[in-house]
Protein backbone atom coordinates (compact mmCIF):
# COMPACT_ATOMS: atom_id res chain seq x y z
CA UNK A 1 16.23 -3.97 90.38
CA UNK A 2 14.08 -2.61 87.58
CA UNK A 3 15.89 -2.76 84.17
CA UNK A 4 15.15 0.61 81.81
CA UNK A 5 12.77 -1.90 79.69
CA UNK A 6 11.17 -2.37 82.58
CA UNK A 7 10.40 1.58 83.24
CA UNK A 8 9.92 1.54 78.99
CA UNK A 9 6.22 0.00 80.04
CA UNK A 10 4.98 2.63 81.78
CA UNK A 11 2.93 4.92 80.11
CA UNK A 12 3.00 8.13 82.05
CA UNK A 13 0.69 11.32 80.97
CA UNK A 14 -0.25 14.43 81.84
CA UNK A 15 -4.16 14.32 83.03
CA UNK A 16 -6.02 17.88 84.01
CA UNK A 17 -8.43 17.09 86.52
CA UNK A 18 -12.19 17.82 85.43
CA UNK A 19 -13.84 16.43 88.35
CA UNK A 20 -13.32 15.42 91.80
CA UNK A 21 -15.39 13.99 94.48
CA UNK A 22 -15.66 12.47 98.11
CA UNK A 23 -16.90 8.83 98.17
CA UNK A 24 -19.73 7.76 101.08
CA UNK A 25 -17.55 4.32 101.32
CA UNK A 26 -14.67 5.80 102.00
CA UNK A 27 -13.13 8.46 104.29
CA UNK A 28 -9.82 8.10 102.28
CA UNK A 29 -11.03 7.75 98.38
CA UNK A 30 -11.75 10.30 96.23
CA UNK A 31 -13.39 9.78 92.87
CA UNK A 32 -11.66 11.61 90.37
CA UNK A 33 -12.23 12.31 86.76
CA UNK A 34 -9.19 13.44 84.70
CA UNK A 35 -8.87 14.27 80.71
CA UNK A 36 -6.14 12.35 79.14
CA UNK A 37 -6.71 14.42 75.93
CA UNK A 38 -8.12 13.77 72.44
CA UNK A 39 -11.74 12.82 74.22
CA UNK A 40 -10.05 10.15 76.40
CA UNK A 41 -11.71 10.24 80.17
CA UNK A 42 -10.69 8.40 82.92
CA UNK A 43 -12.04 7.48 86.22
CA UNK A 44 -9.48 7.40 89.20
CA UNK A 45 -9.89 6.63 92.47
CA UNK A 46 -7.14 7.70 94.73
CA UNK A 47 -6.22 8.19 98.45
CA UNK A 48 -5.65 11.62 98.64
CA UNK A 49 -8.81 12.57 100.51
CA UNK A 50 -7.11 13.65 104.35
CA UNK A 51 -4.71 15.67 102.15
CA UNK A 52 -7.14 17.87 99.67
CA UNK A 53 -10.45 18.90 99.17
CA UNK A 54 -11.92 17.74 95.82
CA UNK A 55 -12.80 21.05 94.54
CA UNK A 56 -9.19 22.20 95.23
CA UNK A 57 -8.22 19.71 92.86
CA UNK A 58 -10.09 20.98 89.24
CA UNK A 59 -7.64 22.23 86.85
CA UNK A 60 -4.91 20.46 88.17
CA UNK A 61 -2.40 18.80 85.83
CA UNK A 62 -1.28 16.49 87.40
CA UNK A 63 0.62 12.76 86.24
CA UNK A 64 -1.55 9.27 85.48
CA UNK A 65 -0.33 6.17 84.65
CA UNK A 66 -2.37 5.60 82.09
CA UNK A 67 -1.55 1.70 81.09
CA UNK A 68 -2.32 -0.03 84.69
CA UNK A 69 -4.81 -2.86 84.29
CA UNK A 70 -7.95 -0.97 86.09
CA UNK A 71 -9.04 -2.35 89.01
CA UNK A 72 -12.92 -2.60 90.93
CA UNK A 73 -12.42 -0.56 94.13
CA UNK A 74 -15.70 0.06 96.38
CA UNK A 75 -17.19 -1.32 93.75
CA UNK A 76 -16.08 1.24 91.10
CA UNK A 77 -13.60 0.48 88.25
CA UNK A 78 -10.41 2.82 88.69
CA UNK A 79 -8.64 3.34 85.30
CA UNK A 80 -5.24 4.36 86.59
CA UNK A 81 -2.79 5.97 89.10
CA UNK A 82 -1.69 9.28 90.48
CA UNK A 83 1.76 9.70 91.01
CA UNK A 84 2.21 11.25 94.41
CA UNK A 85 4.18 10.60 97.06
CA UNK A 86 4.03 10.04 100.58
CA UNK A 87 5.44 13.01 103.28
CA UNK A 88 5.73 13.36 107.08
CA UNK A 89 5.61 11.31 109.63
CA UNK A 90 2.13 10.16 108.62
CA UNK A 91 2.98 9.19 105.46
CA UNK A 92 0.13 11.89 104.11
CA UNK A 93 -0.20 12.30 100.33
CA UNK A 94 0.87 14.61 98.02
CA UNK A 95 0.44 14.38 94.41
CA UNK A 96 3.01 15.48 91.89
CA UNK A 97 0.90 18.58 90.08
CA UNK A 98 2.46 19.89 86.70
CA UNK A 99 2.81 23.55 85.88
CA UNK A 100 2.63 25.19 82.68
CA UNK A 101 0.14 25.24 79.43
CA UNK A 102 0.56 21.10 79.10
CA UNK A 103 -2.09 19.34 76.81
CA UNK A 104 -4.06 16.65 78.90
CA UNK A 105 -2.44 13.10 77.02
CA UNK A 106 0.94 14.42 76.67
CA UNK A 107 3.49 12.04 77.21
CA UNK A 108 6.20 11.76 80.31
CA UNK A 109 9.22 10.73 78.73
């Protein structure tokens, strides 16, 4: 069981999507940029390719873990998560989107 200290650690912001492309490695990966506010960019890659197309995705708020170690993927650094979740029977993606006039950094509490 995760304690609420636990849950304390994770830094979770809205990000508006600035950019969002398909990646030649993968048929799953996109490569998606999203502005975490004040001039702070980060590169994502995520698994939501079978479920949108990337241009459907620009000026999207949407919700990034923002404090996750990055990690190389297909040889590209990814500099956080998505929050999405997984529906149907194929367990096909859906990210969490966020309505409203929210500034890119602001923080999930």
């Amino acid at each position: 069981m995760a304690t609420i200290h636990d849950f304390d650690k994770i830094d979770l912001r809205v990000g508006r999507i600035v950019a969002a492309e398909g990646m030649a490695e993968s048929s799953k990966l996109l490569s998606i940029s999203v502005d975490l506010g004040e001039g702070a960019y980060r590169t994502i890659l995520s698994g939501v390719a079978k479920a949108y197309l990337p241009e459907d995705l620009i000026d999207r708020n949407v919700i990034v873990v923002a404090n996750l170690e990055p990690k190389l993927i297909a040889g590209i650094e990814s500099d956080g998560m998505l929050v999405g979740i997984e529906q149907g029977k194929d367990g096909r993606p859906a990210l969490i989107f966020v309505s409203g006039d929210l500034k890119p950094g602001s923080k999930l509490s």
